[in-house]
Protein backbone atom coordinates (compact mmCIF):
# COMPACT_ATOMS: atom_id res chain seq x y z
CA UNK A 1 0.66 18.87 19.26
CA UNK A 2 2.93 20.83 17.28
CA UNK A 3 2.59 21.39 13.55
CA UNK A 4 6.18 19.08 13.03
CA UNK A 5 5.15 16.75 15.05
CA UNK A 6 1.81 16.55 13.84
CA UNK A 7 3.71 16.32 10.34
CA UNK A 8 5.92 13.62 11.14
CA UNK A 9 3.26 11.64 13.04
CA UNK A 10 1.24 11.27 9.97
CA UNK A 11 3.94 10.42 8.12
CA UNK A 12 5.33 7.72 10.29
CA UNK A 13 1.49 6.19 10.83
CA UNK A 14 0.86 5.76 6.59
CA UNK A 15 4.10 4.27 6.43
CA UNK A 16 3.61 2.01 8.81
CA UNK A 17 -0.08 0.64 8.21
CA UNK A 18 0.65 -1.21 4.73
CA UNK A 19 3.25 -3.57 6.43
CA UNK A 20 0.69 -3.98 10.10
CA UNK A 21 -2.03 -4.63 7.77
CA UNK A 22 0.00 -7.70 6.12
CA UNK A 23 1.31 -8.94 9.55
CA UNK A 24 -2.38 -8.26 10.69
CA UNK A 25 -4.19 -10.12 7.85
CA UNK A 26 -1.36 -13.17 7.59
CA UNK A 27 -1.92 -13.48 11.64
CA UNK A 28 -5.40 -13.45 12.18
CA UNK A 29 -7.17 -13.89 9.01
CA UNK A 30 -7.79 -10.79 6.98
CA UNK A 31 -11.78 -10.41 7.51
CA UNK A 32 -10.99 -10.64 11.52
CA UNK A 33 -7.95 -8.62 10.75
CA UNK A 34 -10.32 -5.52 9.54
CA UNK A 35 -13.20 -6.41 11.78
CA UNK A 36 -11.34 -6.00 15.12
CA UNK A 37 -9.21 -3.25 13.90
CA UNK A 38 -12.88 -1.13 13.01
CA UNK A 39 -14.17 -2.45 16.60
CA UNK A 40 -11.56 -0.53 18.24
CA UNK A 41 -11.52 2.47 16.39
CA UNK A 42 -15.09 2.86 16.71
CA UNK A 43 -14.34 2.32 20.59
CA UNK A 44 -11.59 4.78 20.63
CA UNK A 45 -13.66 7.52 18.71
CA UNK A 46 -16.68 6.96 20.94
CA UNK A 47 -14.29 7.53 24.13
CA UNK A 48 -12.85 11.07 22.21
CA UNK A 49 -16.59 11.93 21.28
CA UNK A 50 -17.66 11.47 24.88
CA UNK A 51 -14.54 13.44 26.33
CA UNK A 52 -14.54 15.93 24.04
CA UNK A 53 -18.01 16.74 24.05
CA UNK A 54 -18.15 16.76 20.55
CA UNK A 55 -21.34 17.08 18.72
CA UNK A 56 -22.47 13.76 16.64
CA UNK A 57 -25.58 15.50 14.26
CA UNK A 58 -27.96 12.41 13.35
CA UNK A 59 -30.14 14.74 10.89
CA UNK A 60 -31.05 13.16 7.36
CA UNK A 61 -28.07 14.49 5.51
CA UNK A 62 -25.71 13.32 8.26
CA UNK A 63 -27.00 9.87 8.29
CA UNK A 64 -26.38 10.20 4.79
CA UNK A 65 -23.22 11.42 5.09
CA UNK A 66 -22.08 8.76 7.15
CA UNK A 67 -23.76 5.64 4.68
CA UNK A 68 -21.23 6.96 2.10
CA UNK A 69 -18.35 7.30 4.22
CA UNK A 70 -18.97 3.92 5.87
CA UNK A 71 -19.94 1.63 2.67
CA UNK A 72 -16.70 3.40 1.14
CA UNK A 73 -14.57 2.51 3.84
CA UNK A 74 -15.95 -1.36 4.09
CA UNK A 75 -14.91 -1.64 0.03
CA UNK A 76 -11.93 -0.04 -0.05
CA UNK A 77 -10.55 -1.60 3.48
CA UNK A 78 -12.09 -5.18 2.69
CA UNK A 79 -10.34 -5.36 -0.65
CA UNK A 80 -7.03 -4.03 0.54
CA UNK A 81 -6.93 -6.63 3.73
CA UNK A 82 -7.49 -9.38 0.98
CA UNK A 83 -4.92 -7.91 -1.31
CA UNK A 84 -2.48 -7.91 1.12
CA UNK A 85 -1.93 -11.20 1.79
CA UNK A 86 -1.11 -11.65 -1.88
CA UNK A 87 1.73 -8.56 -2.81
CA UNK A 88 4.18 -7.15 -1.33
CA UNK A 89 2.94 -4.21 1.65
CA UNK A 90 5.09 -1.39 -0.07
CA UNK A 91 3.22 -1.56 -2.82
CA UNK A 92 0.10 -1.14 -1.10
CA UNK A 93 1.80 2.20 -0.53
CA UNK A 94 2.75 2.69 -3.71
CA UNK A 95 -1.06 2.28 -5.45
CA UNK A 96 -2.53 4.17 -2.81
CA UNK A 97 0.01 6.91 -3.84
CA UNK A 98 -2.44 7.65 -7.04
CA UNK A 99 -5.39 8.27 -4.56
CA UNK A 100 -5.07 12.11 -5.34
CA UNK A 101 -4.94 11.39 -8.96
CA UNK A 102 -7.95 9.22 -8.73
CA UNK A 103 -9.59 12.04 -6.45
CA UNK A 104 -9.16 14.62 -9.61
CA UNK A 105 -10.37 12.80 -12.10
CA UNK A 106 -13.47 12.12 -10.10
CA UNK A 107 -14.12 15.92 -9.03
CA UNK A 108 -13.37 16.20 -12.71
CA UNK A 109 -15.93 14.56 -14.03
CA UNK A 110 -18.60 14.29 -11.17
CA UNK A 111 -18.03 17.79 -10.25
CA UNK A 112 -17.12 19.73 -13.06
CA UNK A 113 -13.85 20.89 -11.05
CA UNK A 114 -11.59 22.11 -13.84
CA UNK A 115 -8.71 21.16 -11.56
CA UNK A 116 -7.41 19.17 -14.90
CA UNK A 117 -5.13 20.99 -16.43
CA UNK A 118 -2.43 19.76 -18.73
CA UNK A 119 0.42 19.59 -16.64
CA UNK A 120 -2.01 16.81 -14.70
CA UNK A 121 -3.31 15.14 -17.39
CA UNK A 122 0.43 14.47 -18.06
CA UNK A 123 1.26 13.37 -14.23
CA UNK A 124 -2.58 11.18 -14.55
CA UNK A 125 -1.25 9.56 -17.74
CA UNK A 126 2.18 8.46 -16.56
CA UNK A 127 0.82 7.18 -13.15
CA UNK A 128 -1.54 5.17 -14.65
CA UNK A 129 1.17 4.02 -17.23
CA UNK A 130 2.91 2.89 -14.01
CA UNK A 131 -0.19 1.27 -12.93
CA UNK A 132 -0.08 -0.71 -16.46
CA UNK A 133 3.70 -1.87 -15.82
CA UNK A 134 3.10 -3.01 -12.36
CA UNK A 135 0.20 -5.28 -13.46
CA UNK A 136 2.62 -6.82 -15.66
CA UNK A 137 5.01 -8.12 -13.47
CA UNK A 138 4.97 -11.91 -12.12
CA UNK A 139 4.54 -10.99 -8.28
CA UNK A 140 4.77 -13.42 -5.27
CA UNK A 141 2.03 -15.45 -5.33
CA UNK A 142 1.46 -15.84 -9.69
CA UNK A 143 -2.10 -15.23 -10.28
CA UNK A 144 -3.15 -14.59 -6.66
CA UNK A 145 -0.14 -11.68 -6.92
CA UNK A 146 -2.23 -10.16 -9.93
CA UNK A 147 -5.53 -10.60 -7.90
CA UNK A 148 -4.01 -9.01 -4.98
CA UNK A 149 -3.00 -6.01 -6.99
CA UNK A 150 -6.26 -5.54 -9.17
CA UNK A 151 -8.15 -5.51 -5.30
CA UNK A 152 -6.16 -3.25 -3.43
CA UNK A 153 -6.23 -1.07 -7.00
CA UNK A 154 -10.41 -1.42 -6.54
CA UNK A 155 -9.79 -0.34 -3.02
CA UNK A 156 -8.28 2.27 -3.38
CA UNK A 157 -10.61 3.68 -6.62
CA UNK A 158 -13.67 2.88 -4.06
CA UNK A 159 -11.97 5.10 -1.79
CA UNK A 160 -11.21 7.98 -3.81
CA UNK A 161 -14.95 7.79 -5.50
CA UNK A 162 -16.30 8.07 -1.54
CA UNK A 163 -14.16 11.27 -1.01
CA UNK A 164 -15.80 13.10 -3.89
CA UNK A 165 -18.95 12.06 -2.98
CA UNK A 166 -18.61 13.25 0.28
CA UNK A 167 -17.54 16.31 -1.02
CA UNK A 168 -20.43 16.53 -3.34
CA UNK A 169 -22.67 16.13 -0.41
CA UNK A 170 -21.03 19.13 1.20
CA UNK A 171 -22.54 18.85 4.88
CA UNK A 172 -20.39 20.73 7.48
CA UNK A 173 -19.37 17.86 10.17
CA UNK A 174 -16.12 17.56 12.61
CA UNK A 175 -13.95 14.85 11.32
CA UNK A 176 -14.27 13.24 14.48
CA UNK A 177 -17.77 12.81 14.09
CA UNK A 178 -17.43 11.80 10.56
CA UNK A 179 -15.04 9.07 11.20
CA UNK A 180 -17.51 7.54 13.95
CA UNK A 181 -20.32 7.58 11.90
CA UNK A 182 -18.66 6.20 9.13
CA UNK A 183 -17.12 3.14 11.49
CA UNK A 184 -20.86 3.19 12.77
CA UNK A 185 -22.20 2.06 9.57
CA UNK A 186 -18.90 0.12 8.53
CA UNK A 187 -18.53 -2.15 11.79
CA UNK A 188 -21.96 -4.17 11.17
CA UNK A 189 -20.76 -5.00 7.05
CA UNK A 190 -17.43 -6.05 8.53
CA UNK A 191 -18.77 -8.30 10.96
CA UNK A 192 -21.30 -9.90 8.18
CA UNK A 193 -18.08 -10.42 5.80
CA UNK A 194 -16.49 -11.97 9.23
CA UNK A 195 -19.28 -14.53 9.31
CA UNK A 196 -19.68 -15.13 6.09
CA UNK A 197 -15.71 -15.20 4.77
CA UNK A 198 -15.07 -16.99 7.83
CA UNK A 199 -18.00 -17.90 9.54
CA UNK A 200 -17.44 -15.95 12.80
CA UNK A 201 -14.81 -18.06 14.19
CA UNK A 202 -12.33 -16.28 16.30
CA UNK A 203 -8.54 -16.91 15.46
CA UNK A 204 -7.09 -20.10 17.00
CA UNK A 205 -3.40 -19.72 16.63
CA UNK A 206 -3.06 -15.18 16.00
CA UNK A 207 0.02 -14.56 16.67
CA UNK A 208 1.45 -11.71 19.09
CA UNK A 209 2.59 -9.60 16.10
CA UNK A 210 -0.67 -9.99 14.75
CA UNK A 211 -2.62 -8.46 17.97
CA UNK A 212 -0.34 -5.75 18.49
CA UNK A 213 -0.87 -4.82 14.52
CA UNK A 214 -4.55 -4.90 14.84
CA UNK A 215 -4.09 -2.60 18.33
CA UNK A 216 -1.61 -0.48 16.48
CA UNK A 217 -4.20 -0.42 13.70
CA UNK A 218 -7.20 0.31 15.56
CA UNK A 219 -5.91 3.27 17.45
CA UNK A 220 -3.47 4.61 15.03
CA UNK A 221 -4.37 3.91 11.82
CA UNK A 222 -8.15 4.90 12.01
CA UNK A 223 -8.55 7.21 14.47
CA UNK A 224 -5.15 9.01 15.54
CA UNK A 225 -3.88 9.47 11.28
CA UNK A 226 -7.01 10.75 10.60
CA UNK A 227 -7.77 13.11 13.28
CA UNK A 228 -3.51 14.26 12.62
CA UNK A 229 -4.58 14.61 8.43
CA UNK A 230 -7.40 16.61 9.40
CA UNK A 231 -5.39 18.75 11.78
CA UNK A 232 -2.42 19.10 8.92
CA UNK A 233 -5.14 20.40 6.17
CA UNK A 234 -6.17 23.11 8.46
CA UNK A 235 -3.11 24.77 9.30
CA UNK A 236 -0.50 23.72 6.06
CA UNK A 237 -0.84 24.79 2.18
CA UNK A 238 -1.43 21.92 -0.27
CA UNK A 239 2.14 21.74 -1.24
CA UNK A 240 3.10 20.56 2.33
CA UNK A 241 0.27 18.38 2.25
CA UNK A 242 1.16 16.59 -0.84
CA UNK A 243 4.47 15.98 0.10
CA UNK A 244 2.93 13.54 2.53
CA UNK A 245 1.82 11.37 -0.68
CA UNK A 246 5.17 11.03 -1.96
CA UNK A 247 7.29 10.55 0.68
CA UNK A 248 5.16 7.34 2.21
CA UNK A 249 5.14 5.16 -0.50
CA UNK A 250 8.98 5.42 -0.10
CA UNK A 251 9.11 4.84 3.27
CA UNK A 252 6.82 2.33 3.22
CA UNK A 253 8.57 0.39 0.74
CA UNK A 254 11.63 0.77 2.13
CA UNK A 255 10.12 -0.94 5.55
CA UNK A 256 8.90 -3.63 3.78
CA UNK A 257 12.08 -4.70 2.65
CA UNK A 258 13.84 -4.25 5.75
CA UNK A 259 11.30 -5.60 7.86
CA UNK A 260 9.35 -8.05 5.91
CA UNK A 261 12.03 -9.04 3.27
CA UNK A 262 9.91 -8.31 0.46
CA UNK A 263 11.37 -9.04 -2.72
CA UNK A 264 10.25 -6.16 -5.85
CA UNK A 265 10.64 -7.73 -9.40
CA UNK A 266 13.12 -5.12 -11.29
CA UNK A 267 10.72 -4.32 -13.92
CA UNK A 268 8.49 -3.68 -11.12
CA UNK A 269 10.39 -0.58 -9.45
CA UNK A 270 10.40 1.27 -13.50
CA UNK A 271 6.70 0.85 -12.49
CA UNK A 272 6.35 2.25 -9.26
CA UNK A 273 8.86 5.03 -10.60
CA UNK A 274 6.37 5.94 -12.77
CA UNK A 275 4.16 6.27 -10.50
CA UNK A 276 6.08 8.34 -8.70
CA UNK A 277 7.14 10.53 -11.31
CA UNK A 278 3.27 11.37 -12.38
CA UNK A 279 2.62 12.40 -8.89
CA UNK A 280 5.15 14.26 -8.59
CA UNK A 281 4.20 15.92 -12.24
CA UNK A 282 0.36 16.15 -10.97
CA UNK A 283 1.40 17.67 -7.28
CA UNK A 284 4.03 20.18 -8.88
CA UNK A 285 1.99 23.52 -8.86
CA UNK A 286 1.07 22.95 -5.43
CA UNK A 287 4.74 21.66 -4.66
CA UNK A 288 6.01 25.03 -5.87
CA UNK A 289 4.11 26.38 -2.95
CA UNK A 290 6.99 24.73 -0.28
CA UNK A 291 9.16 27.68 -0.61
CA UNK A 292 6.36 29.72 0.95
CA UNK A 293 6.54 29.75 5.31
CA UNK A 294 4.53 27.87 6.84
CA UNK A 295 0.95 28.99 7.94
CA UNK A 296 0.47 28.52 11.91
């Protein structure tokens, strides 16, 4: 696949998976939701593995490579299939848009990256300030709306925490084998939250919109994004890379109105704006880098 293509792919998955996870999760029940979504992924990445011949090391610091990756994943995914049946799917976008904020202030302090400097303690401050408004605002759902929020916000600090971990760990993997490892250990904990959330009864009534968004999911969202991210961060520089960040929660939100008729308090959008603006702030040295060509 081609480097624009590759690009635009990524894009179009992230934008998409905040709005198929609500459709998925209102359909089908959000701990069946995540536990068939994982199932096929895991089936689709055992498939590649197989056809690609790619090695799948099983040595102690593998195994515990993949425990991290997998326990990370169940949190953060578990928390934002509940949240999303509570708030609005652009904004699931929107607070997984601080991720790379998150991500810095963990290498920061865990390790001792001096990746901090003041321009992104600025862009940190004012995301999180955007954070603060957004929790704030009387969202679909009253309390369950604040609920919804503070989970999908644990999510996505759960996921950000596994990254640096992983990258503390520093074991030299393929991503493919990483992401089936990780589903490895995160498929059995989905299937115990399945029976215990909702004691492993299948859907009666899921709807087709919720199948194909669990398909969609499954293939797209865990295996194809990821393996298309990976792909990106070997052949782009870190300014093209952020981009990525900013543009989806705009997309995203913009699909959610259009295609879910999701209704943002005003007050609301001076919050994700803020957001937006300390991303921007934190991503700007390695934004500067767009006017450079790209690397093929």
């Amino acid at each position: 696949m081609s480097l624009p293509a590759a690009y635009l792919s990524v894009i179009l998955i992230w934008s998409t998976t905040p709005l198929a996870i609500q459709w998925s999760a209102q359909g089908a029940g959000f701990s069946f939701a995540v536990m068939a979504r994982m199932l096929i992924g895991l089936a689709v990445c055992l498939l590649l593995l197989r056809a690609t011949r790619t090695a799948f090391p099983f040595t102690p610091a593998a195994r515990q490579l993949y425990a991290i990756s997998g326990l990370s994943m169940f949190v953060a995914m578990l928390l934002t299939y509940w949240g999303a049946l509570h708030i609005p799917s652009g904004l699931i976008s929107v607070i997984y848009g601080l991720s790379p904020l998150m991500t810095g202030l963990f290498a920061a302090l865990w390790l001792s990256e001096y990746t901090l400097t003041r321009m992104r303690v600025a862009g940190l401050i004012l995301g999180l300030s955007g954070l603060w408004v957004i929790f704030g605002q009387p969202w679909p759902g009253g309390d369950h709306g604040t609920l919804g929020t503070l989970a999908v916000v644990a999510g996505m600090v759960s996921q950000a925490l596994g990254l640096v971990w992983i990258k503390r760990l520093d074991v030299r993997i393929s991503s493919l084998a990483i992401t089936t490892g990780a589903l490895g250990v995160a498929v059995p904990c989905f299937m115990l939250a399945w029976v215990i959330a909702d004691s492993a009864q299948l859907p009666s009534d899921i709807t087709p919109r919720a199948g194909a968004a669990i398909v969609y999911l499954g293939v797209f969202g865990s295996v194809v994004g990821f393996t298309l991210y990976y792909y990106l961060i070997k052949h782009l520089d870190a300014g093209r890379i952020a981009l990525i960040t900013l543009i989806t929660p705009v997309t995203a939100l913009l699909l959610g109105q259009t295609l879910n008729a999701e209704l943002i308090p005003a007050t609301g959008w001076a919050g994700i704006a803020l957001i937006g603006a300390g991303l921007l702030i934190y991503e700007w040295q390695a934004l500067r880098q767009l006017r450079r060509p790209v690397i093929s």
